[in-house]
N, C-alpha and C. Protein backbone atom coordinates (compact mmCIF):
# COMPACT_ATOMS: atom_id res chain seq x y z
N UNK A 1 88.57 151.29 117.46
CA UNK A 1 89.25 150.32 116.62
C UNK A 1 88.35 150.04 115.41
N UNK A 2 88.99 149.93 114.63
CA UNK A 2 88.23 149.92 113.45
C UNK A 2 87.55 148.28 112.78
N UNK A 3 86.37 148.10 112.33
CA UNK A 3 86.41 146.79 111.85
C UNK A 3 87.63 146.67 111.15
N UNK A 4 87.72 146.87 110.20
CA UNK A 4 88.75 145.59 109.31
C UNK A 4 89.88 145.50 110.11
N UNK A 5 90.28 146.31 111.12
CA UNK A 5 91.55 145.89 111.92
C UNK A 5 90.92 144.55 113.04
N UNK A 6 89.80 145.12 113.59
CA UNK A 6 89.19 143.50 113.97
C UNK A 6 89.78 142.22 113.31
N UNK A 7 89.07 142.52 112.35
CA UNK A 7 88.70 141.43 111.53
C UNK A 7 89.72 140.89 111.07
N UNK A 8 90.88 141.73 110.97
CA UNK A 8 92.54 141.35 110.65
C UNK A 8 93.06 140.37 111.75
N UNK A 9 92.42 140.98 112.88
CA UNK A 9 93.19 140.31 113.52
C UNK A 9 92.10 138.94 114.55
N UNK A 10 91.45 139.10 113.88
CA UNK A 10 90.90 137.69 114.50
C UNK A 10 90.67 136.65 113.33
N UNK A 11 91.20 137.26 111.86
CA UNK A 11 91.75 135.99 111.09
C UNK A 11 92.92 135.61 111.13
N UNK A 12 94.48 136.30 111.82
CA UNK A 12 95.60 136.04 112.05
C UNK A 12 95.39 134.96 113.13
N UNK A 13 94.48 135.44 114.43
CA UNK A 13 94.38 134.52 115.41
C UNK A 13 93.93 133.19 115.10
N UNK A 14 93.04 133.45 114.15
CA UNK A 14 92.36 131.82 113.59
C UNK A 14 93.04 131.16 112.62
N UNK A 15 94.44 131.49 111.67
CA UNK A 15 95.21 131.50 111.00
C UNK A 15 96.19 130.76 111.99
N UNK A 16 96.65 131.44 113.39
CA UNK A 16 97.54 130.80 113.86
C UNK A 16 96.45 129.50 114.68
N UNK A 17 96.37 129.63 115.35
CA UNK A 17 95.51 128.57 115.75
C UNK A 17 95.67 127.06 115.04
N UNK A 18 95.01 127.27 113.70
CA UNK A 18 95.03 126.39 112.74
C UNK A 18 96.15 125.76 112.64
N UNK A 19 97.09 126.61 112.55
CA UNK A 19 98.27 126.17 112.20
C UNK A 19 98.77 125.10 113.57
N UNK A 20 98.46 126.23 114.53
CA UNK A 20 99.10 125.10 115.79
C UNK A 20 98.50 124.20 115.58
N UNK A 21 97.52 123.96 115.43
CA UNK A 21 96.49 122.58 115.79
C UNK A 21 97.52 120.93 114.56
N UNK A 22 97.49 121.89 113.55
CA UNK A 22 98.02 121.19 112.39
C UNK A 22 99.49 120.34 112.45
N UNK A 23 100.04 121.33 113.29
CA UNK A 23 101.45 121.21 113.56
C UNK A 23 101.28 119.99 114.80
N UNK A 24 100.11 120.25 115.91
CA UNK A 24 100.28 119.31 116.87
C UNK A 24 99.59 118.17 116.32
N UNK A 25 98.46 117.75 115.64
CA UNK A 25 98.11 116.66 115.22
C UNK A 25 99.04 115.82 114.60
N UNK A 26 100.07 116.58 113.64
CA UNK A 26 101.30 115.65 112.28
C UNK A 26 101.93 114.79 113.73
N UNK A 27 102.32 115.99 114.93
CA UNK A 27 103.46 115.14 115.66
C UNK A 27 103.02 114.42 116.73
N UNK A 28 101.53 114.49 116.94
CA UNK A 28 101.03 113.54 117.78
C UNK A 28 100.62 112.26 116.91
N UNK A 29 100.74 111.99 115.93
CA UNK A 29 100.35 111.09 115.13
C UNK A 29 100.51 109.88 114.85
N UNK A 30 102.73 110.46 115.21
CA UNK A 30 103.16 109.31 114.94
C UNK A 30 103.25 108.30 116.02
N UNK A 31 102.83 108.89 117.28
CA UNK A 31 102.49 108.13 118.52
C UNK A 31 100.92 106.86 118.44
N UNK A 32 100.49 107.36 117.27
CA UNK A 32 99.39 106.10 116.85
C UNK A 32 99.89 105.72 115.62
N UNK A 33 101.07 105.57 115.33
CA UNK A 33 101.18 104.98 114.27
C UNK A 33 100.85 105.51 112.51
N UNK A 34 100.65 106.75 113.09
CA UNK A 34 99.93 107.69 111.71
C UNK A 34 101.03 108.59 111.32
N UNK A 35 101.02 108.64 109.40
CA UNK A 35 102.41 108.89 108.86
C UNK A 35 101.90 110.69 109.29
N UNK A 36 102.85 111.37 109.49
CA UNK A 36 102.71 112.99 109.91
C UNK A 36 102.10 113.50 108.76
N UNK A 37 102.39 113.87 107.47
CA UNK A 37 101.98 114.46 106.47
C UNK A 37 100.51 113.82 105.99
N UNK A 38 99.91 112.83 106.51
CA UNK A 38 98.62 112.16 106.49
C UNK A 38 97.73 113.08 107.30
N UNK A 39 98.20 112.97 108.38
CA UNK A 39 97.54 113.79 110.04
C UNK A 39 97.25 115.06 109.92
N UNK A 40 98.53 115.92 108.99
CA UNK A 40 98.52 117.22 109.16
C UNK A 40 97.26 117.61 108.05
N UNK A 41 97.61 117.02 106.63
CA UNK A 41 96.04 117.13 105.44
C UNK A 41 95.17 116.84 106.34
N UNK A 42 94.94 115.59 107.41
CA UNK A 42 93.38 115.85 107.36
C UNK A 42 93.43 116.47 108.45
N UNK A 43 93.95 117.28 109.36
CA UNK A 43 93.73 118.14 110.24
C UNK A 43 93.68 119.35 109.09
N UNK A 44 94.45 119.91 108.56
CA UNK A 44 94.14 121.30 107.98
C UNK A 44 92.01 120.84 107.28
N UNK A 45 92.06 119.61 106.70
CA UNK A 45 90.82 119.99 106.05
C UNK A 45 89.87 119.70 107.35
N UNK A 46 90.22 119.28 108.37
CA UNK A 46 89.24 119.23 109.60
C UNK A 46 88.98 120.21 110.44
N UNK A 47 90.31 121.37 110.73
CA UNK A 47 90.05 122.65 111.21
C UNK A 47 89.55 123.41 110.02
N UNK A 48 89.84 123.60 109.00
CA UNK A 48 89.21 124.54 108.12
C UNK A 48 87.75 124.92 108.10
N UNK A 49 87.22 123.54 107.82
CA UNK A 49 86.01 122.86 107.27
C UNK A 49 85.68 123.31 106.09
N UNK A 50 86.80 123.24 105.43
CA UNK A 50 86.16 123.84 103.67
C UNK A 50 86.66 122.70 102.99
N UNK A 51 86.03 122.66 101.75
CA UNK A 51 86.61 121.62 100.95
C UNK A 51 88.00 122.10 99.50
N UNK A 52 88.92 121.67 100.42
CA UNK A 52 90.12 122.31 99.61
C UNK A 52 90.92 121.40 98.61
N UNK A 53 91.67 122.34 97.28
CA UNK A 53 91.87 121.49 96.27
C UNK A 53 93.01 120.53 96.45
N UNK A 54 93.68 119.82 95.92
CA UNK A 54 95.41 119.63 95.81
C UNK A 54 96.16 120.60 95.94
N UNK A 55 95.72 121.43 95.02
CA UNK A 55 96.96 122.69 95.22
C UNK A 55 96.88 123.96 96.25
N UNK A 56 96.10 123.49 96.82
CA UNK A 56 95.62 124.52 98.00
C UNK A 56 96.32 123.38 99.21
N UNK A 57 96.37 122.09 99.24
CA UNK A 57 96.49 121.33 100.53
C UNK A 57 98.15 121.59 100.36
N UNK A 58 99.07 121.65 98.89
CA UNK A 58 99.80 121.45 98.66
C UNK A 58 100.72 122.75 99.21
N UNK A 59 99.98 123.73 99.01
CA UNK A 59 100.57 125.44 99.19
C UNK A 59 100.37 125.46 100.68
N UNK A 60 99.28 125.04 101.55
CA UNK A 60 99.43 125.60 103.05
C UNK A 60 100.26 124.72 103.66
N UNK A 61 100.79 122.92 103.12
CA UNK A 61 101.62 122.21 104.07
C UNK A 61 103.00 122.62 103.45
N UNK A 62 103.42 122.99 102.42
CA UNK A 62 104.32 123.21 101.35
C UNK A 62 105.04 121.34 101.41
N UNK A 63 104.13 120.20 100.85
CA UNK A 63 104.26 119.07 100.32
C UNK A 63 104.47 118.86 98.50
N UNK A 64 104.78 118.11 98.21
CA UNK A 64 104.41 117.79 97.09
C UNK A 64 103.25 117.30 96.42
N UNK A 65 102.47 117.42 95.22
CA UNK A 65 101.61 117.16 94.60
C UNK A 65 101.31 115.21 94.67
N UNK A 66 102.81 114.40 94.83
CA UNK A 66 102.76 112.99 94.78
C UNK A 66 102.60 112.75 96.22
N UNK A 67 102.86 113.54 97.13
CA UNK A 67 102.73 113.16 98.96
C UNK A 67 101.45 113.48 99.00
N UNK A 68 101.10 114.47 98.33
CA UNK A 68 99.78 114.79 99.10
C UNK A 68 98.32 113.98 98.00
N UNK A 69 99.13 113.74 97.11
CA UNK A 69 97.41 112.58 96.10
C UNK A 69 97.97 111.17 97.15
N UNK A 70 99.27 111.19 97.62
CA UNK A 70 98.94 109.37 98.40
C UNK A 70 98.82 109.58 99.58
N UNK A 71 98.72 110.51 100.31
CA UNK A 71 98.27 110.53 101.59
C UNK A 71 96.64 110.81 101.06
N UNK A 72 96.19 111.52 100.94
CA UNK A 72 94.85 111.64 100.72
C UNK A 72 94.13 110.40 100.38
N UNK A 73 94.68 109.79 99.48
CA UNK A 73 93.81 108.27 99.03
C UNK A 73 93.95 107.37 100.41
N UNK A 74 95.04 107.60 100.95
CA UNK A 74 94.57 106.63 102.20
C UNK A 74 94.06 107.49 103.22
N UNK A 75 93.74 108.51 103.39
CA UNK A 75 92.54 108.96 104.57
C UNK A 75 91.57 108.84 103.46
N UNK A 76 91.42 108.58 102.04
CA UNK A 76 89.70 108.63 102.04
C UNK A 76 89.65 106.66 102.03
N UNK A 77 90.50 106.01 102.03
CA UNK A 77 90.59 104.42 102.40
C UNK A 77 90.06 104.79 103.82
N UNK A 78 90.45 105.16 104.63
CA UNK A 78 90.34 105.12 106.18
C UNK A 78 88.58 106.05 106.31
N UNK A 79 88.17 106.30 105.27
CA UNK A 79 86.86 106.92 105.65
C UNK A 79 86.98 108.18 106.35
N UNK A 80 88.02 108.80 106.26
CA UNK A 80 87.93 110.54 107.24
C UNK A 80 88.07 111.70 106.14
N UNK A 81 88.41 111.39 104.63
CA UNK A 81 88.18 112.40 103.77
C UNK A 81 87.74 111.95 102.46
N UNK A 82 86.21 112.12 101.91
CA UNK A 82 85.48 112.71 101.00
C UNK A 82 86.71 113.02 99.90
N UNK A 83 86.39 112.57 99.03
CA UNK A 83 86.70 113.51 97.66
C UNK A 83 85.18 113.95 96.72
N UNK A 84 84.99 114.89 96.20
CA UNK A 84 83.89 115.31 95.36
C UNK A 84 84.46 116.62 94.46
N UNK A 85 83.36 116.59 93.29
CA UNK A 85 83.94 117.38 92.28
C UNK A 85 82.54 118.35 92.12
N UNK A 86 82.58 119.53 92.32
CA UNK A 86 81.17 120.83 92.19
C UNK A 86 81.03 120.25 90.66
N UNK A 87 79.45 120.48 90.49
CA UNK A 87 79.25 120.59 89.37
C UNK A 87 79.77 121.85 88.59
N UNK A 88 80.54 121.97 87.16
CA UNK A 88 80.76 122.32 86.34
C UNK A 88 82.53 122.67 86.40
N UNK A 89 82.81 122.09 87.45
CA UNK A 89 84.73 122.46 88.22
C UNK A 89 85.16 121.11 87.72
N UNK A 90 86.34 121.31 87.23
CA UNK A 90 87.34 120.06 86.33
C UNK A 90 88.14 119.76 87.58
N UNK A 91 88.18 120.13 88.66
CA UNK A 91 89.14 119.98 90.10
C UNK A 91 88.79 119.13 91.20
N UNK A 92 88.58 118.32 91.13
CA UNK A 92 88.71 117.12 92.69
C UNK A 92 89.04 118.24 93.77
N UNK A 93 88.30 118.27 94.97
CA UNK A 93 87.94 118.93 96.18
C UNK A 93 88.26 117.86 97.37
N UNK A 94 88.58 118.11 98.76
CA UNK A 94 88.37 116.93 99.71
C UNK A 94 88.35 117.66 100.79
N UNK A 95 86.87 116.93 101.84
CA UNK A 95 86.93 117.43 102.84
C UNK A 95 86.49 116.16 104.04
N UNK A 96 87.09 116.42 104.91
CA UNK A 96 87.01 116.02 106.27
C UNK A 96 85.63 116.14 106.85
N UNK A 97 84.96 114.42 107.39
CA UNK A 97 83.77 114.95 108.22
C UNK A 97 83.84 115.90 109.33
N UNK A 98 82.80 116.37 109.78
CA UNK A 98 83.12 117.46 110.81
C UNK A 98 82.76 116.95 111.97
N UNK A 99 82.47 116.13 112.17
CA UNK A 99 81.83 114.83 113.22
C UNK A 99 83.42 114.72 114.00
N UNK A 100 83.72 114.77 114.92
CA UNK A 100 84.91 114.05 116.00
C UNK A 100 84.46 112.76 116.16
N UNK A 101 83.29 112.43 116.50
CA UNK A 101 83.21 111.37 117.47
C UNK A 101 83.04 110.22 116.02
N UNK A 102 82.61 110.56 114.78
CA UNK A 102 82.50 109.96 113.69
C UNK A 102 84.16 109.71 113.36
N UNK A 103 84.83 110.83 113.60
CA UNK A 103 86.05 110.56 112.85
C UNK A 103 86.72 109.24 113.79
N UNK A 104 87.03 109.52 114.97
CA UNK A 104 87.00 108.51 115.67
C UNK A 104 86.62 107.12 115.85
N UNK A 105 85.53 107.13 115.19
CA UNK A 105 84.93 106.05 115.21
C UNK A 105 85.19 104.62 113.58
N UNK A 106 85.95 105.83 112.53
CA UNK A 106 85.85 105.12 111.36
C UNK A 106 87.50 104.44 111.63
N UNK A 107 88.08 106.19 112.22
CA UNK A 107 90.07 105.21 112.69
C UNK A 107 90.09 104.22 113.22
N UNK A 108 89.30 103.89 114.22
CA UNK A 108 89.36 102.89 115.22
C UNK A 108 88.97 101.82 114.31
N UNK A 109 88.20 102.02 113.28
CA UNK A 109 87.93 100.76 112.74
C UNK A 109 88.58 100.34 111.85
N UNK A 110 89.34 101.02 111.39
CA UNK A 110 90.21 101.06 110.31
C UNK A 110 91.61 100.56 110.73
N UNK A 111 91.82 100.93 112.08
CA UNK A 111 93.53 100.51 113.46
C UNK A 111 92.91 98.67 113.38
N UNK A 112 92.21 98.90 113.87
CA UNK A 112 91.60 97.09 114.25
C UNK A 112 91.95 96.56 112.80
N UNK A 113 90.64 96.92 111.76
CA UNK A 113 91.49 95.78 110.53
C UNK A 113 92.56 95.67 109.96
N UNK A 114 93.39 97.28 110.19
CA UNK A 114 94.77 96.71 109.16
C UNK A 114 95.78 96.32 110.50
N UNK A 115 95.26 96.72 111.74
CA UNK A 115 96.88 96.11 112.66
C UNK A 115 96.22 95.04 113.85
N UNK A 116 95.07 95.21 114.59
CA UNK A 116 94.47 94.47 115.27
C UNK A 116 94.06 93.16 114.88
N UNK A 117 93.75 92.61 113.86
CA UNK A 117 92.98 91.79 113.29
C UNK A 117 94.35 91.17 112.74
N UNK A 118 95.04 91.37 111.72
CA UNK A 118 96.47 90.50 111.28
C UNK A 118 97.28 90.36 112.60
N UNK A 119 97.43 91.18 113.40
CA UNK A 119 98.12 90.64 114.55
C UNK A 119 97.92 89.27 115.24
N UNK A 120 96.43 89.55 115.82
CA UNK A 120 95.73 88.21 116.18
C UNK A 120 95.77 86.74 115.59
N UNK A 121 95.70 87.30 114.12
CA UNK A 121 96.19 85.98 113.22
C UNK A 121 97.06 85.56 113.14
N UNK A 122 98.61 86.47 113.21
CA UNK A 122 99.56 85.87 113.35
C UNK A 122 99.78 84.98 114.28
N UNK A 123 99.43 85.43 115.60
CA UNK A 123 99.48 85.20 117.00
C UNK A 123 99.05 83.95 116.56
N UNK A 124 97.85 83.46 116.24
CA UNK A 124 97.52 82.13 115.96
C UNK A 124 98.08 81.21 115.03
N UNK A 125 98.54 81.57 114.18
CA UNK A 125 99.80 81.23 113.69
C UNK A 125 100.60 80.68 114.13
N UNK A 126 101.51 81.70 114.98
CA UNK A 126 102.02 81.08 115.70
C UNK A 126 101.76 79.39 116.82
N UNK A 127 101.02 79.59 117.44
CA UNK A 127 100.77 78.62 118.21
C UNK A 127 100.47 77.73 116.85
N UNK A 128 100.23 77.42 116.02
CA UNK A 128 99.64 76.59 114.68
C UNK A 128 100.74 75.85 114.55
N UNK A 129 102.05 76.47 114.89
CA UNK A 129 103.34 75.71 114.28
C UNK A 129 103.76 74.91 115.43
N UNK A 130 103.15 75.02 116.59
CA UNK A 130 103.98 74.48 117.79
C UNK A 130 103.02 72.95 117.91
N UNK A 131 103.85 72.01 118.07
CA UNK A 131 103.53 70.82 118.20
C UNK A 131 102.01 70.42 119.26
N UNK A 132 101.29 70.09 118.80
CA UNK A 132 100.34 69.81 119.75
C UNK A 132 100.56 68.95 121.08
N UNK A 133 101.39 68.29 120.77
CA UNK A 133 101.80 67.49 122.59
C UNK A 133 103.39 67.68 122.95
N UNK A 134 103.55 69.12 122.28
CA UNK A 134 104.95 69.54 123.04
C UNK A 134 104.73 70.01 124.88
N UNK A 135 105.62 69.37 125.53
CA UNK A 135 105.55 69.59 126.83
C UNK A 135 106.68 70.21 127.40
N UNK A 136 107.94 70.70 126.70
CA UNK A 136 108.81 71.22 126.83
C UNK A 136 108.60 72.37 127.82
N UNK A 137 109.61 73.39 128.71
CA UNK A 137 109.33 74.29 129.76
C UNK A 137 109.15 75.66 128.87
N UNK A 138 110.07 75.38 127.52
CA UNK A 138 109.97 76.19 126.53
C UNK A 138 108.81 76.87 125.63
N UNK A 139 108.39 75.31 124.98
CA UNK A 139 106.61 75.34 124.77
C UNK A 139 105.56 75.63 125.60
N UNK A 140 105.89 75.40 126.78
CA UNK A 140 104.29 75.85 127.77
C UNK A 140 104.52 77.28 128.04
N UNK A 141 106.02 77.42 127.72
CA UNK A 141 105.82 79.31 128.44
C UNK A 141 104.95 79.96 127.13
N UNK A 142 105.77 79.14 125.65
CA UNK A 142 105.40 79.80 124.70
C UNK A 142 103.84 80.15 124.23
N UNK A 143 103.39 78.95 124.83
CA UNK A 143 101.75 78.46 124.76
C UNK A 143 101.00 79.48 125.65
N UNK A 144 101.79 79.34 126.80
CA UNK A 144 100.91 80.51 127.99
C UNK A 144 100.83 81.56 127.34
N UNK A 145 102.13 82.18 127.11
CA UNK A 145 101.84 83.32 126.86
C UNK A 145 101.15 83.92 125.32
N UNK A 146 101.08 83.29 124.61
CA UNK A 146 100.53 83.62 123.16
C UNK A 146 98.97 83.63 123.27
N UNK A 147 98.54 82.83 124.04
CA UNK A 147 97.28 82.20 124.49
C UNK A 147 96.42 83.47 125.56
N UNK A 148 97.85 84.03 126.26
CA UNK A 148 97.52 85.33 126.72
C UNK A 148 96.81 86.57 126.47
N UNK A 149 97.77 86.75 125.26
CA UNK A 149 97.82 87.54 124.48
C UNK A 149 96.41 87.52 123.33
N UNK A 150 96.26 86.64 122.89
CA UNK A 150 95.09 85.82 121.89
C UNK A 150 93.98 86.00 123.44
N UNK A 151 93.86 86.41 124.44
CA UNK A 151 93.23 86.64 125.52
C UNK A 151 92.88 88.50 125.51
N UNK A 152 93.69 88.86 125.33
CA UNK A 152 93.35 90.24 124.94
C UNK A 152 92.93 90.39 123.89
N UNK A 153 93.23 89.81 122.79
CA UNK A 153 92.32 90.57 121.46
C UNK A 153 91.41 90.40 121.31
N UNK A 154 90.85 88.79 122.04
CA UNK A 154 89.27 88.20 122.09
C UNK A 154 88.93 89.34 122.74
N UNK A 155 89.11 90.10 124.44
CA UNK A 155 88.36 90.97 124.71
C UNK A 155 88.30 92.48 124.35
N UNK A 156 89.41 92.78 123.51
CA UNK A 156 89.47 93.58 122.71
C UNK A 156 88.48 93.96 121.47
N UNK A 157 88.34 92.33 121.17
CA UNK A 157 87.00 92.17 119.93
C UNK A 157 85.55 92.53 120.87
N UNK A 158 85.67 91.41 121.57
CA UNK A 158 84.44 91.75 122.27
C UNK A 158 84.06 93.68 122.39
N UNK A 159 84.95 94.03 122.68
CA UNK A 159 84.74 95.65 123.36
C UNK A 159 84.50 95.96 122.06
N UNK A 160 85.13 95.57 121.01
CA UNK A 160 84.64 96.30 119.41
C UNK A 160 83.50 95.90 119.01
N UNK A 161 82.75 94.62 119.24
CA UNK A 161 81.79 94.38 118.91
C UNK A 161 80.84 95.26 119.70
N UNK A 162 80.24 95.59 120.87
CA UNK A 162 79.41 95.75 121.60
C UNK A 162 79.94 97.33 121.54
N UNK A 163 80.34 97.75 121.90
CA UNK A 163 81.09 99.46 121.43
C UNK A 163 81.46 100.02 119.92
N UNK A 164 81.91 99.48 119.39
CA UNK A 164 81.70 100.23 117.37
C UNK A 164 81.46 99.32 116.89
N UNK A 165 81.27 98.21 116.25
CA UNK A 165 81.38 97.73 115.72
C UNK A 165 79.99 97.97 114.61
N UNK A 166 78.92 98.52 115.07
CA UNK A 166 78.21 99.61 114.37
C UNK A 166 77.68 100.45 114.72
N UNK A 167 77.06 101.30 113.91
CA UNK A 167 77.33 102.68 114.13
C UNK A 167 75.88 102.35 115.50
N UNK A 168 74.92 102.27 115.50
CA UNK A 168 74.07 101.51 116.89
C UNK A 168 74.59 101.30 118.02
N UNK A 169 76.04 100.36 117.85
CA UNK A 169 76.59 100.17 119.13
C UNK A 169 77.47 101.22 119.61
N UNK A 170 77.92 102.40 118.80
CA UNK A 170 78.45 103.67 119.01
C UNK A 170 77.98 104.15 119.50
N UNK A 171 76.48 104.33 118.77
CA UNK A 171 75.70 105.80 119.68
C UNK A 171 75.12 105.35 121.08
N UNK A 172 74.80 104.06 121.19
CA UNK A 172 74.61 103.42 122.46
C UNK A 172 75.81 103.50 123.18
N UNK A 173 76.98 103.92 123.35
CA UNK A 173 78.01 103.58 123.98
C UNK A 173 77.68 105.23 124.10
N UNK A 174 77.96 105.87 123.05
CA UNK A 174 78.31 107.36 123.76
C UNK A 174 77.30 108.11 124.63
N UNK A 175 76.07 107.12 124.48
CA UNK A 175 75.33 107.89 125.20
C UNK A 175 75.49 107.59 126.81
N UNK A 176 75.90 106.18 127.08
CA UNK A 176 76.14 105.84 127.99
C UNK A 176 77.85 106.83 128.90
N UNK A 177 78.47 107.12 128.06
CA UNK A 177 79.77 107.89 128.41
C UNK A 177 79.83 109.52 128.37
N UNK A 178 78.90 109.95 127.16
CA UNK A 178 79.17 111.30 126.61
C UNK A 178 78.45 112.05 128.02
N UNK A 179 78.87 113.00 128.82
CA UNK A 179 78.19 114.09 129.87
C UNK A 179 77.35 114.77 128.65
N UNK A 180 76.01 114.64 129.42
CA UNK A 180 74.88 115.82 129.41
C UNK A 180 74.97 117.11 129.99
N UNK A 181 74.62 118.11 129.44
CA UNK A 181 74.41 119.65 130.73
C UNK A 181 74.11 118.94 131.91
N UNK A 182 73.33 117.98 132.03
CA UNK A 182 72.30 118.05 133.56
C UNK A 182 72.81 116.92 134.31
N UNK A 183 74.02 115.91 133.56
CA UNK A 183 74.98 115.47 134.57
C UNK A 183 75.98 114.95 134.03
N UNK A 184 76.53 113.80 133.99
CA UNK A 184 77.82 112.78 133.28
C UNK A 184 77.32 112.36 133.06
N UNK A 185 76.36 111.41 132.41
CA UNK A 185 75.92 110.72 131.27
C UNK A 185 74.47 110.14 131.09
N UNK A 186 73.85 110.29 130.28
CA UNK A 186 72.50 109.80 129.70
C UNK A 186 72.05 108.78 130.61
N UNK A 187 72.27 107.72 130.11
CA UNK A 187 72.04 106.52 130.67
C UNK A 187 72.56 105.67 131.64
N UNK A 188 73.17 106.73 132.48
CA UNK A 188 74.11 106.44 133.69
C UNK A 188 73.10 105.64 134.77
N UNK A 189 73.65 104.62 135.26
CA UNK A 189 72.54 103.61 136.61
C UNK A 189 72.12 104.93 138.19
């Protein structure tokens, strides 16, 4: 067999690959709340690992030039794609850290302030409007349960504070979770 037939065909394989990966990230996405054509750019620039232009992100999803400059500005809002320009190139470039456990770590922080964090507030809100010496069967369910709820996000925070909340309490967490060759985890008791 000849190289370049190799080589043909273990860039078709890595060609398709890509593609699957791309295709499953857009539609697993919207199960976290993530718009598909967001997911799929930064998966193509996360499997690639090259730093590709507009019109290159534009030609492999076949999007438009206006979908793909406003999806991009909000993954580089969300901290998972870089924009940079080579010296002496008139073309804006963007690439994806290559870090998982980084990428992970900036979404999660990014899910908490725009939906975790206003939620909570509302939630308090809520209870804000309800009469302070309402005793109604109505008001105490309403009270219990909001109060519940405002019960999970406190330990929700808590788990963000002591687990990401910086990058210290990350790497201390993963070391405690991430398996070593020589067993399941670093700093395991």
């Amino acid at each position: 067999m000849s190289k370049n037939f190799e080589n043909s065909n273990e860039t078709e394989s890595i060609g398709a690959a890509q593609s699957l990966f791309i295709l499953e990230w857009g539609r697993m996405s919207s199960s976290w709340g993530i718009n598909r054509t967001m997911a799929q750019i930064h998966a193509l620039l996360f499997v690639t690992g090259r730093a590709l232009g507009v019109d290159e992100i534009m030609s492999a999803l076949q999007i438009s030039r206006g979908n793909a400059s406003m999806n991009l500005r909000e993954l580089m809002d969300w901290g998972i794609v870089r924009r940079f320009r080579k010296p002496g190139d008139r073309k804006d470039t963007y690439v994806s850290d290559s870090d998982a456990w980084r990428m992970f770590l900036r979404v999660a922080r990014a899910k908490k302030r725009r939906e975790l964090d206003p939620t909570a507030e509302a939630i308090r809100e809520c209870l804000g409007k309800l009469p302070a010496h309402a005793q109604s069967e109505g008001a105490q369910i309403l009270k219990e349960r909001l109060n519940d709820l405002l019960d999970v996000f406190r330990t929700l925070d808590l788990i963000y504070e002591h687990a990401l909340a910086t990058d210290e309490a990350f790497e201390q967490t993963l070391r405690l979770f991430r398996p070593t060759p020589d067993g399941p985890a670093t700093d395991a008791p």
